[in-house]
Protein backbone atom coordinates (compact mmCIF):
# COMPACT_ATOMS: atom_id res chain seq x y z
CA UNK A 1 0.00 0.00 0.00
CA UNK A 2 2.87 1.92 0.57
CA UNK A 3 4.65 1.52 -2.39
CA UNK A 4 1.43 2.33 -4.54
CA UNK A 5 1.01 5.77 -2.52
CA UNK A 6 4.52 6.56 -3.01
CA UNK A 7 4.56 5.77 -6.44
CA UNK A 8 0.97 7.52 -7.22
CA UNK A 9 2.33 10.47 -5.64
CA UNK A 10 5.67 10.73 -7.30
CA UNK A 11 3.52 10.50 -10.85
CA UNK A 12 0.79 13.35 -9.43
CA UNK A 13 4.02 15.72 -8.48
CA UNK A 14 5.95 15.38 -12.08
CA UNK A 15 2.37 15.72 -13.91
CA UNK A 16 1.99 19.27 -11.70
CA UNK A 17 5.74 20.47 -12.32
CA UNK A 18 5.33 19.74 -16.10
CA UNK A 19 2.52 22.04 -16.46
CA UNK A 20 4.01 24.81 -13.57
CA UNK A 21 7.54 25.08 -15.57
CA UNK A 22 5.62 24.90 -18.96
CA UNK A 23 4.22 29.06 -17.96
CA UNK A 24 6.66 31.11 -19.39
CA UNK A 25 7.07 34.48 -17.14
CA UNK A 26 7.10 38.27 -18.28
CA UNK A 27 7.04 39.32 -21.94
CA UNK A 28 4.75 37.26 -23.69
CA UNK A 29 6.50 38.20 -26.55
CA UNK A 30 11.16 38.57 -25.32
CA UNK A 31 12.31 38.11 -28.97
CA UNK A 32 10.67 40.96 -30.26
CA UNK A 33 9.50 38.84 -33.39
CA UNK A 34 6.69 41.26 -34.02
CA UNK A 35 6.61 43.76 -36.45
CA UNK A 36 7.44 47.32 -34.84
CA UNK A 37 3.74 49.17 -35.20
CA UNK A 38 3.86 52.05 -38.15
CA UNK A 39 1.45 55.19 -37.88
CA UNK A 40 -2.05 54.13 -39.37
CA UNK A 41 -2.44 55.03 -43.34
CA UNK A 42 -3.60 58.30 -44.45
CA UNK A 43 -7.07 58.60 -46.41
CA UNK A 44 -5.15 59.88 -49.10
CA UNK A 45 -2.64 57.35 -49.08
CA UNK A 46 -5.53 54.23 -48.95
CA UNK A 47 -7.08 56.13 -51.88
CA UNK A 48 -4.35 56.25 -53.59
CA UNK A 49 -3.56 52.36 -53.11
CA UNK A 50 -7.18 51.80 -54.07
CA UNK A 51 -6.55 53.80 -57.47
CA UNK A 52 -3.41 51.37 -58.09
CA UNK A 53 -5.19 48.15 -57.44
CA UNK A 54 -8.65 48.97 -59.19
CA UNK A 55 -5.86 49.60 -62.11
CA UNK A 56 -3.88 46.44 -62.42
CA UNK A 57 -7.69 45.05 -61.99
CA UNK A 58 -8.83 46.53 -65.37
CA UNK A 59 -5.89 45.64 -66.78
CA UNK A 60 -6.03 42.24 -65.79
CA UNK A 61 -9.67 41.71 -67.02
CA UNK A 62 -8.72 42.96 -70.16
CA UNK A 63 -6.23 40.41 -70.80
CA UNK A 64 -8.09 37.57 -70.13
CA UNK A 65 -11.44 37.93 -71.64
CA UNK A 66 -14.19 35.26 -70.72
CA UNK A 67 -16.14 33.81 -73.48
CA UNK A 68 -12.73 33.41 -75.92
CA UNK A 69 -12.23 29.43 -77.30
CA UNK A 70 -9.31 28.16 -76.22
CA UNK A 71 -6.82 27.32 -78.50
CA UNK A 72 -6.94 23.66 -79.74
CA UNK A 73 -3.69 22.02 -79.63
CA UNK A 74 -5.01 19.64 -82.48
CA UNK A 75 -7.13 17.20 -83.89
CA UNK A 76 -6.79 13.61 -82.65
CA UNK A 77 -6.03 11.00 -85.06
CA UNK A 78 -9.52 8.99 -85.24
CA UNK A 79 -8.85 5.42 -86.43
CA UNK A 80 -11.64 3.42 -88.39
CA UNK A 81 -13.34 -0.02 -87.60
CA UNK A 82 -11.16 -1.91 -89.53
CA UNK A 83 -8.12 -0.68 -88.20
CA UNK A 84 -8.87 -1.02 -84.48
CA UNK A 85 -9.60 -4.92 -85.28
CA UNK A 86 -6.51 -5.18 -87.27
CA UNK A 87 -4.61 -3.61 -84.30
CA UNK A 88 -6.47 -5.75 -81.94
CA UNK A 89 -5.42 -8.89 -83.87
CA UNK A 90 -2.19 -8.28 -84.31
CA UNK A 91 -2.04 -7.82 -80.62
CA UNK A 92 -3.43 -10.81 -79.69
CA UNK A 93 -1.34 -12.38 -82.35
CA UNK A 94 2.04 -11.46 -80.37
CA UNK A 95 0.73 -12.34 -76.98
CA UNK A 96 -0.19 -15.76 -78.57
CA UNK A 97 3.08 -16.07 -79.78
CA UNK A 98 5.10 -15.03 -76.44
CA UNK A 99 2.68 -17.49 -74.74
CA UNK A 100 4.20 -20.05 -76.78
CA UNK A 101 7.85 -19.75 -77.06
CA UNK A 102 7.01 -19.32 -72.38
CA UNK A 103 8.16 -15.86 -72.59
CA UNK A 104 4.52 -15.04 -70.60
CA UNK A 105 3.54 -17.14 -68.20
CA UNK A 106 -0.25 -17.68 -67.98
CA UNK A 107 -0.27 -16.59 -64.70
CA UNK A 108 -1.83 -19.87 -63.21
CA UNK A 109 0.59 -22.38 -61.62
């Protein structure tokens, strides 16, 4: 019974220091990483950025104009009945072939 208490209260203690040493104290923030703060924009300043952006807007909608076709890269090559099937026996042809001479197994053994 002893042992257990001991124990038990050895775990409870490091559980408690873990979270007590985990608090940092003072400065939430001693590196400084933040940004220094800058005086607040003028209104003619934001108006001015507005102007810029609503520019480089237009001129961006100009370029790419909705309703233009893309441009095709080509036609593909459409192949007839007769010379799928020829392909497709020619094909089989080889496999048969390989199958043969035991360069393919069949795959049951």
């Amino acid at each position: 019974m002893k042992k257990t208490l001991l124990t038990i209260s050895i775990v409870l203690a490091q559980m408690l220091a873990v979270g007590a040493f985990a608090q940092t104290k003072g400065e939430a923030d001693p590196a400084q990483s933040k940004a220094a703060p800058s005086a607040p924009a003028t209104a003619a300043e934001k108006a001015q950025a507005k102007a810029t952006r609503k520019a480089e807007g237009a001129k961006a909608a100009k370029a790419d104009q909705p309703g233009e076709a893309p441009k095709s890269a080509g036609v593909a090559k459409v192949a007839t009945k007769e010379e799928k099937a020829a392909a497709k026996a020619k094909r089989k042809a080889a496999a048969k072939d390989a199958l043969k001479k035991g360069q393919i197994s069949s795959g049951e053994k």
